[in-house]
N, C-alpha and C. Protein backbone atom coordinates (compact mmCIF):
# COMPACT_ATOMS: atom_id res chain seq x y z
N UNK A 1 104.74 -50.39 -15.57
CA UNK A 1 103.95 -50.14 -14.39
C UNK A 1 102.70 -49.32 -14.72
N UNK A 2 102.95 -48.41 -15.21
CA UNK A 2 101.37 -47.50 -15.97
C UNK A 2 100.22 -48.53 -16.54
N UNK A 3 100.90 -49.15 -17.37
CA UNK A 3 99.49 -50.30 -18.34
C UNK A 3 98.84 -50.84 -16.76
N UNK A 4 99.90 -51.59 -15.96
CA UNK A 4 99.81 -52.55 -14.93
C UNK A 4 98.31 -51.61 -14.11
N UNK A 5 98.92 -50.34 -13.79
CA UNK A 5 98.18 -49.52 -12.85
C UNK A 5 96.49 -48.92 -13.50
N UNK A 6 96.86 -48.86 -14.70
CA UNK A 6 95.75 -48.28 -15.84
C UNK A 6 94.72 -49.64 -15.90
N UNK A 7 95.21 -50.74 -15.92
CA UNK A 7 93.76 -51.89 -15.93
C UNK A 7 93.83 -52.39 -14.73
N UNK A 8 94.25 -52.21 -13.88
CA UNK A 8 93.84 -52.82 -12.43
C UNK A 8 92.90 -51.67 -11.88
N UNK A 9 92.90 -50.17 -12.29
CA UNK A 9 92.16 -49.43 -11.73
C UNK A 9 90.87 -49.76 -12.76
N UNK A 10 90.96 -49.60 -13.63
CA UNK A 10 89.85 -50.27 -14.75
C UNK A 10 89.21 -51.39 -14.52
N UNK A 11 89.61 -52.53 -14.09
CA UNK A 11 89.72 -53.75 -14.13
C UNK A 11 89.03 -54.00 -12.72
N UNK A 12 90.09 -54.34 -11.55
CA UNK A 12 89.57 -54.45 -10.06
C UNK A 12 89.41 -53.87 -9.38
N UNK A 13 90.07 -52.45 -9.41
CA UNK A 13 89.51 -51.63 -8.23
C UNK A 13 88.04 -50.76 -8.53
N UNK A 14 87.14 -51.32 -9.35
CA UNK A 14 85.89 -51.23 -9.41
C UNK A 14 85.50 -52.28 -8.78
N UNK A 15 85.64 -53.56 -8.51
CA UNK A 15 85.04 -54.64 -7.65
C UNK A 15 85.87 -54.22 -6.47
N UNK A 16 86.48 -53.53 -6.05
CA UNK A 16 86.72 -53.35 -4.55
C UNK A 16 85.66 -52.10 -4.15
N UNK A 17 85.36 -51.17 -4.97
CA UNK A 17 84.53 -49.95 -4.82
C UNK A 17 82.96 -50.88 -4.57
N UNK A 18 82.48 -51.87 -5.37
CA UNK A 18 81.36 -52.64 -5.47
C UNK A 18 81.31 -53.18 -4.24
N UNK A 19 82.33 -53.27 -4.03
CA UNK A 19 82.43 -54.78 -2.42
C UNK A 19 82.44 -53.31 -1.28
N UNK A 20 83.00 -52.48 -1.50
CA UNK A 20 82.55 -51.54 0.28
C UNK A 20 81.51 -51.14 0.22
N UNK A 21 81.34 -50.88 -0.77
CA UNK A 21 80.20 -49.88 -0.97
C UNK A 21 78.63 -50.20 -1.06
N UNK A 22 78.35 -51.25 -1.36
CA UNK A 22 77.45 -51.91 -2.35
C UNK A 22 77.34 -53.75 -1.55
N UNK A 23 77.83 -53.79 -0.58
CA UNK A 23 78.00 -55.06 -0.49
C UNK A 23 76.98 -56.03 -0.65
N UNK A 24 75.92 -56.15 -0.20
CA UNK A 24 74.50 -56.63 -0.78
C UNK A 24 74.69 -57.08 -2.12
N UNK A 25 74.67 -55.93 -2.73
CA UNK A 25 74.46 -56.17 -4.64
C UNK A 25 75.18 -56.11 -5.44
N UNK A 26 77.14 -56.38 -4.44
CA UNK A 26 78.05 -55.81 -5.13
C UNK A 26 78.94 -56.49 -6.65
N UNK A 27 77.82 -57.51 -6.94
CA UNK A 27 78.16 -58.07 -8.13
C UNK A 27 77.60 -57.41 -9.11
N UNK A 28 76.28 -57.05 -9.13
CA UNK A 28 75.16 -56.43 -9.90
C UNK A 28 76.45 -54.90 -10.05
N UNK A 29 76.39 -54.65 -9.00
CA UNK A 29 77.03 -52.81 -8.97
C UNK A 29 78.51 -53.47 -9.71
N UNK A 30 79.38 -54.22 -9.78
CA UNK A 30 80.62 -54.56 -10.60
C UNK A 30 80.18 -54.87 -11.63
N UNK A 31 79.23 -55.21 -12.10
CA UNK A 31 78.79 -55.09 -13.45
C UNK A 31 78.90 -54.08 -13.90
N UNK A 32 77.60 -52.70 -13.56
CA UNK A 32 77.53 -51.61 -13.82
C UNK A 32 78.77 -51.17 -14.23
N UNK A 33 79.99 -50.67 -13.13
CA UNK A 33 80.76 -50.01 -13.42
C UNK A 33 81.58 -50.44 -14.38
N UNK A 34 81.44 -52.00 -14.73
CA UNK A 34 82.41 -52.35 -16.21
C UNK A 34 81.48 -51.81 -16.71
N UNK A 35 80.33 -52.12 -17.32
CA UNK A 35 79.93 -51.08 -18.58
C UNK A 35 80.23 -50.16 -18.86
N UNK A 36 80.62 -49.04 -17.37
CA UNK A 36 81.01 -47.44 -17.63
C UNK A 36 82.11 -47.52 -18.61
N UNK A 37 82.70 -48.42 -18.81
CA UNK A 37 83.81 -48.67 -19.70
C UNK A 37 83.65 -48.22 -20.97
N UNK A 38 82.64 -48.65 -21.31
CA UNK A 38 81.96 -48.56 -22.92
C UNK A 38 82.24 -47.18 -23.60
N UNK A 39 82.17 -46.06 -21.98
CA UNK A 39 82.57 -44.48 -22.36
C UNK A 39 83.72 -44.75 -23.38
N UNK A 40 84.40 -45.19 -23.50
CA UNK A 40 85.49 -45.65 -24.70
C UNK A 40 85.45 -46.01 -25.54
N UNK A 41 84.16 -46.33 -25.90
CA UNK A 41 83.38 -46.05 -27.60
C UNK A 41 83.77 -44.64 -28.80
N UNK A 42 84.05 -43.85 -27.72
CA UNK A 42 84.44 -42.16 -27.85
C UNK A 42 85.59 -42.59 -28.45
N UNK A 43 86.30 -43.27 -28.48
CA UNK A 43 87.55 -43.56 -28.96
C UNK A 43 87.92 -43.64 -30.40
N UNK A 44 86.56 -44.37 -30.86
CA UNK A 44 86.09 -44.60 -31.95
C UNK A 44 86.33 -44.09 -33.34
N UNK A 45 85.50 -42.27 -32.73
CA UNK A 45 85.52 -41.46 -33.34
C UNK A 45 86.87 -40.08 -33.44
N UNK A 46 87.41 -40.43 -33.17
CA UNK A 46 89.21 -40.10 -33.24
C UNK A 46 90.09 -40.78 -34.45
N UNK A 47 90.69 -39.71 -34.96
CA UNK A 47 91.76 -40.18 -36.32
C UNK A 47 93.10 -39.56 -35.70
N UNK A 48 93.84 -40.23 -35.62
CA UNK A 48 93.39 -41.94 -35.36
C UNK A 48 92.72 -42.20 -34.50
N UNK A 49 92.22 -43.59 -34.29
CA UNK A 49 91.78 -44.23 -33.17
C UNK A 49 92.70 -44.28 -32.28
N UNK A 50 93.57 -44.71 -31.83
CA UNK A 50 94.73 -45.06 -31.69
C UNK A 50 95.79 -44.14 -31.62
N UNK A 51 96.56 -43.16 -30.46
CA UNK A 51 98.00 -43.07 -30.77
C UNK A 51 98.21 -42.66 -29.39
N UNK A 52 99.67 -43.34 -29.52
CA UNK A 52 100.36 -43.68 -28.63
C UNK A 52 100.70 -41.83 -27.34
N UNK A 53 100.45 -42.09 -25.99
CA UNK A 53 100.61 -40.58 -25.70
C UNK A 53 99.45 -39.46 -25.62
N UNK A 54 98.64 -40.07 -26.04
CA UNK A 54 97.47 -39.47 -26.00
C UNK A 54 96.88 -39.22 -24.79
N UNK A 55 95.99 -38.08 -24.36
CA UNK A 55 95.06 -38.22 -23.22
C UNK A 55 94.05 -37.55 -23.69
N UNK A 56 93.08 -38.94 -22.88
CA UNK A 56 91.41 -39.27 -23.16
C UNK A 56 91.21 -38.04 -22.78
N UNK A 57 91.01 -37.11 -21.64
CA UNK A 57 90.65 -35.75 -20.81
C UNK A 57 90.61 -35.33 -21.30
N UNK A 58 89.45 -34.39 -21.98
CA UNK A 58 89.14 -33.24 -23.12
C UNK A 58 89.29 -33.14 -24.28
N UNK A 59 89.78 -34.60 -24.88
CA UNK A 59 89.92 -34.77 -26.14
C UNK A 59 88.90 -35.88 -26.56
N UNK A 60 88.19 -36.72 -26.45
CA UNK A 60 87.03 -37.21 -26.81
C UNK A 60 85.84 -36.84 -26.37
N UNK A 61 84.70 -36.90 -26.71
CA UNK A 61 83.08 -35.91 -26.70
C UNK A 61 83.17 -37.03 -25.33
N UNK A 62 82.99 -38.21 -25.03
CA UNK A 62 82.96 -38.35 -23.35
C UNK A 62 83.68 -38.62 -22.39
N UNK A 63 85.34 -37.61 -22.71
CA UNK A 63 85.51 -37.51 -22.15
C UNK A 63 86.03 -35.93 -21.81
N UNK A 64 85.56 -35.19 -22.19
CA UNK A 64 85.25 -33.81 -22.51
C UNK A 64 84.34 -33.22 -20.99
N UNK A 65 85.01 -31.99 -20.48
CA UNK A 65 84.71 -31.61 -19.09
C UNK A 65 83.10 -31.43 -19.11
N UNK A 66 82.37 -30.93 -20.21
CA UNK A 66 81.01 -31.18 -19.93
C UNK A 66 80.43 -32.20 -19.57
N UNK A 67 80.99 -33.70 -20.65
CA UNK A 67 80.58 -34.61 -20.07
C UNK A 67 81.07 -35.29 -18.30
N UNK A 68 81.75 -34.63 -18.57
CA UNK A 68 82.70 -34.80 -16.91
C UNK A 68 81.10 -34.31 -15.98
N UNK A 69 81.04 -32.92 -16.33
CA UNK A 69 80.08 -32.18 -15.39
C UNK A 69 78.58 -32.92 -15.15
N UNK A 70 78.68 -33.82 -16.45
CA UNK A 70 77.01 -34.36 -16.15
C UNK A 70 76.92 -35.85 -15.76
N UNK A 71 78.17 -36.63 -15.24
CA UNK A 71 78.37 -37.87 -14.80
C UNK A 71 78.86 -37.16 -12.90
N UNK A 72 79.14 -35.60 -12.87
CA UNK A 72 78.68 -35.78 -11.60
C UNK A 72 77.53 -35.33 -11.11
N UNK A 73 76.53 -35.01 -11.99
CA UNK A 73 75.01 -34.94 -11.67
C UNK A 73 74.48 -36.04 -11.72
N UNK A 74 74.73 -37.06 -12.55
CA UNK A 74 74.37 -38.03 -12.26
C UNK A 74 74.23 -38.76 -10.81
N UNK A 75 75.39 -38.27 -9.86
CA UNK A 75 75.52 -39.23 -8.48
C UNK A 75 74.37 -38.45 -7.57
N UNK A 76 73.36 -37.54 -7.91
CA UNK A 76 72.46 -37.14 -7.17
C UNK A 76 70.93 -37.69 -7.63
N UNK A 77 70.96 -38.56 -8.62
CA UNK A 77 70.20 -39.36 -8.61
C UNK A 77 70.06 -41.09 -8.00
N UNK A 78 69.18 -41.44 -7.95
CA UNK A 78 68.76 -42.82 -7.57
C UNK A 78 69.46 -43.93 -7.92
N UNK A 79 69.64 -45.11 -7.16
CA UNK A 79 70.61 -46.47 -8.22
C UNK A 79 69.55 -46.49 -9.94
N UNK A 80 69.59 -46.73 -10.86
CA UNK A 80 71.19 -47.61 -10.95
C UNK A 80 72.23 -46.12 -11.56
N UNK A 81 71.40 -44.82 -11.31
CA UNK A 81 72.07 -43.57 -12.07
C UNK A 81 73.33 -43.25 -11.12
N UNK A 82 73.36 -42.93 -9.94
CA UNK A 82 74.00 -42.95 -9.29
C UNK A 82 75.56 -43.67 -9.12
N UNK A 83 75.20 -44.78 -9.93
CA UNK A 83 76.60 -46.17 -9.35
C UNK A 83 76.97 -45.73 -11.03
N UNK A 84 76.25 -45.43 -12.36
CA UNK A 84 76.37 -45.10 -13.13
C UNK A 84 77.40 -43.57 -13.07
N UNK A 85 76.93 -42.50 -12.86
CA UNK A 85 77.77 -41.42 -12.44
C UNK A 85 79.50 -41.98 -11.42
N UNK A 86 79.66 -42.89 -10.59
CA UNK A 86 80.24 -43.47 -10.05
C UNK A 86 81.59 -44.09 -11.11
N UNK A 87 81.01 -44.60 -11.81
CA UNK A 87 81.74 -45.72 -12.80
C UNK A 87 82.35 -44.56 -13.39
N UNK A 88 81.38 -43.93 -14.38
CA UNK A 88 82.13 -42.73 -15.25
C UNK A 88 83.35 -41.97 -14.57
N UNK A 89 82.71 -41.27 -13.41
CA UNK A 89 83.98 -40.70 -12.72
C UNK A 89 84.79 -41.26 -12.67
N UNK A 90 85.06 -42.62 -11.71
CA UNK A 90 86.38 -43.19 -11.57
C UNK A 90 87.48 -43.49 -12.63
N UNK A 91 86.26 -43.82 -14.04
CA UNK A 91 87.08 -44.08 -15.49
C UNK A 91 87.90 -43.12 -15.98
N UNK A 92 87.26 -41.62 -15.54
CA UNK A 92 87.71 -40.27 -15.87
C UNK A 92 88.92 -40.32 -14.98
N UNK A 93 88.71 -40.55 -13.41
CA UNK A 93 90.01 -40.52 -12.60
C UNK A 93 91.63 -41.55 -13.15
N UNK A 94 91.12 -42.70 -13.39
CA UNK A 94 91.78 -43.65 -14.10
C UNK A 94 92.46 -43.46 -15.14
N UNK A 95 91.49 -42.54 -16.34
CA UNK A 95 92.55 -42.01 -17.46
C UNK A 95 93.18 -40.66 -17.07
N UNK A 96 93.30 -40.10 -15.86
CA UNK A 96 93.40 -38.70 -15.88
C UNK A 96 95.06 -39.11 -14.98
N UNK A 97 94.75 -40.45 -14.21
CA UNK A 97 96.21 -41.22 -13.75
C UNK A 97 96.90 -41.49 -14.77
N UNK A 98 96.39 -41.71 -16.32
CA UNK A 98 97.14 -42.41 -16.89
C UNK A 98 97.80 -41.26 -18.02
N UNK A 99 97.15 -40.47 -18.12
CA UNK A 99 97.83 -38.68 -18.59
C UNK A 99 98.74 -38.19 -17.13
N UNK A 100 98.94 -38.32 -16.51
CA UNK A 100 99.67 -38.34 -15.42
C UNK A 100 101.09 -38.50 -15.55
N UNK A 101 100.94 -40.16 -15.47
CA UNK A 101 102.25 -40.92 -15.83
C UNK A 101 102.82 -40.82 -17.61
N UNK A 102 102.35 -40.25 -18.02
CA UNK A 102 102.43 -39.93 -19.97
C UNK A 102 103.15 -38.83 -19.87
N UNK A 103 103.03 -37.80 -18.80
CA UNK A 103 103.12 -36.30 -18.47
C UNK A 103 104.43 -36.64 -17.82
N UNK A 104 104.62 -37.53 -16.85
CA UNK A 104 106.17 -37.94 -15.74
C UNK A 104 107.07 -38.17 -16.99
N UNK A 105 106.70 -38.73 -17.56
CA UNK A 105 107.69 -39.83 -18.79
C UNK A 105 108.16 -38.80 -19.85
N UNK A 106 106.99 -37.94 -20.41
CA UNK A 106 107.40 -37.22 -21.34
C UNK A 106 106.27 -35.98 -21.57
N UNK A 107 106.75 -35.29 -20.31
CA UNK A 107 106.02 -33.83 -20.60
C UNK A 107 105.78 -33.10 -22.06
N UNK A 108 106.61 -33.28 -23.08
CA UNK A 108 106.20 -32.57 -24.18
C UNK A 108 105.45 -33.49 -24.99
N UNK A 109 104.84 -34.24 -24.63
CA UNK A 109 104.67 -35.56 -25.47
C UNK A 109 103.07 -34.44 -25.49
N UNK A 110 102.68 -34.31 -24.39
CA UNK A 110 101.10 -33.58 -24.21
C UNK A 110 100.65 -32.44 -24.35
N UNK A 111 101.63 -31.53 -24.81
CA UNK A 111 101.73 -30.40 -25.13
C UNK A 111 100.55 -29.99 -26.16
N UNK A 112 100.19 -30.51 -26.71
CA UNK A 112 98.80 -29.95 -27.03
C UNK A 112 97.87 -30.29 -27.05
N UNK A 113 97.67 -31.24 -25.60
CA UNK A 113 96.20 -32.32 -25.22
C UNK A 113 95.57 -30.88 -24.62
N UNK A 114 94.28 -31.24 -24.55
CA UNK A 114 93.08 -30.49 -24.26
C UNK A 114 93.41 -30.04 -22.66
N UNK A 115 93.89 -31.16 -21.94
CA UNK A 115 94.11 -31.31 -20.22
C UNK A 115 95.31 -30.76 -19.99
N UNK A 116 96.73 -30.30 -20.98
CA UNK A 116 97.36 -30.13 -20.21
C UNK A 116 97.91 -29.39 -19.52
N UNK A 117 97.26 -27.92 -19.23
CA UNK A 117 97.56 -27.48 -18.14
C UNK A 117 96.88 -28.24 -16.85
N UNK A 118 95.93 -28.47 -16.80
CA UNK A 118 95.41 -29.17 -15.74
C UNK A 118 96.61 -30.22 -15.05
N UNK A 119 97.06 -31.25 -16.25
CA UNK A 119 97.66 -31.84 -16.02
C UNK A 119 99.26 -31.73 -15.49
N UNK A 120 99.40 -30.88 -15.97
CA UNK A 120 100.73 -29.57 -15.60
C UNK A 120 100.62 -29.16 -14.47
N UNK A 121 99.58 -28.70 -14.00
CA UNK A 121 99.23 -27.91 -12.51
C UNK A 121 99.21 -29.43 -11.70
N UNK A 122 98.66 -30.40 -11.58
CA UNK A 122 98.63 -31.33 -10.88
C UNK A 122 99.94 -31.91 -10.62
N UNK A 123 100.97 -32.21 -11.06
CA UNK A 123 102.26 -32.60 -11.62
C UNK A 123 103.05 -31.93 -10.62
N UNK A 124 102.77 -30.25 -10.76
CA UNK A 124 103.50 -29.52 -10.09
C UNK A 124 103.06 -29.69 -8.56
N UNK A 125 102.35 -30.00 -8.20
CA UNK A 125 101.94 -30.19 -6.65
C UNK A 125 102.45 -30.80 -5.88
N UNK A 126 103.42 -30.25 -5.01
CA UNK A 126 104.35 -31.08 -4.00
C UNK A 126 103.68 -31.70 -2.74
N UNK A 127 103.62 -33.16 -2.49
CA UNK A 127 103.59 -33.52 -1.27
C UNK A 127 104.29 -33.51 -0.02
């Protein structure tokens, strides 16, 4: 269910954000926000590339809270910066769901990600 939930938020629920939001140009704007994807180039530069358990949140340069801080300055600028700041965030929200469910499954697994008290404090929050 996580993978399932992790590329459908990746995947389509950026063309549902394009379609309320954007409806006019909301193909052009579902473009955009797949590119925000690319932020996962950052991935790259990680040894490994690759491992299993990991969270993106404060452990790659974009996805690191500074860069966090300047994709939401971005949404106070003009299209196409704006839908740009947009994309990034949600990608950030998306992997920050998917350190989430990594955290449900196996809390010690994250024990020394960059996020996880954050991710710890969120966890603990009763509805």
């Amino acid at each position: 269910m996580q993978t399932f939930i992790h590329y459908f938020l990746h995947l389509v629920f950026p063309a549902l954000i394009a379609w309320l939001f954007f409806r006019k140009e909301w193909k052009k704007v579902y473009l955009i926000l797949l590119l925000t994807m690319l932020v996962d180039l950052d991935h790259l530069l990680a040894t490994p590339i690759f491992q299993a358990n990991r969270c993106s949140i404060g452990f790659h340069p974009l996805h690191s809270y500074y860069a966090i801080a300047a994709y939401v300055i971005l949404l106070i600028f003009r299209k196409p910066f704006n839908i740009i700041g947009i994309g990034l965030l949600f990608h950030m929200f998306t992997d920050l769901v998917d350190c989430l469910f990594t955290f449900n499954h196996c809390p010690d697994c994250l024990v020394g990600a960059p996020a996880y008290e954050l991710i710890r404090s969120i966890s603990n929050i009763s509805i």
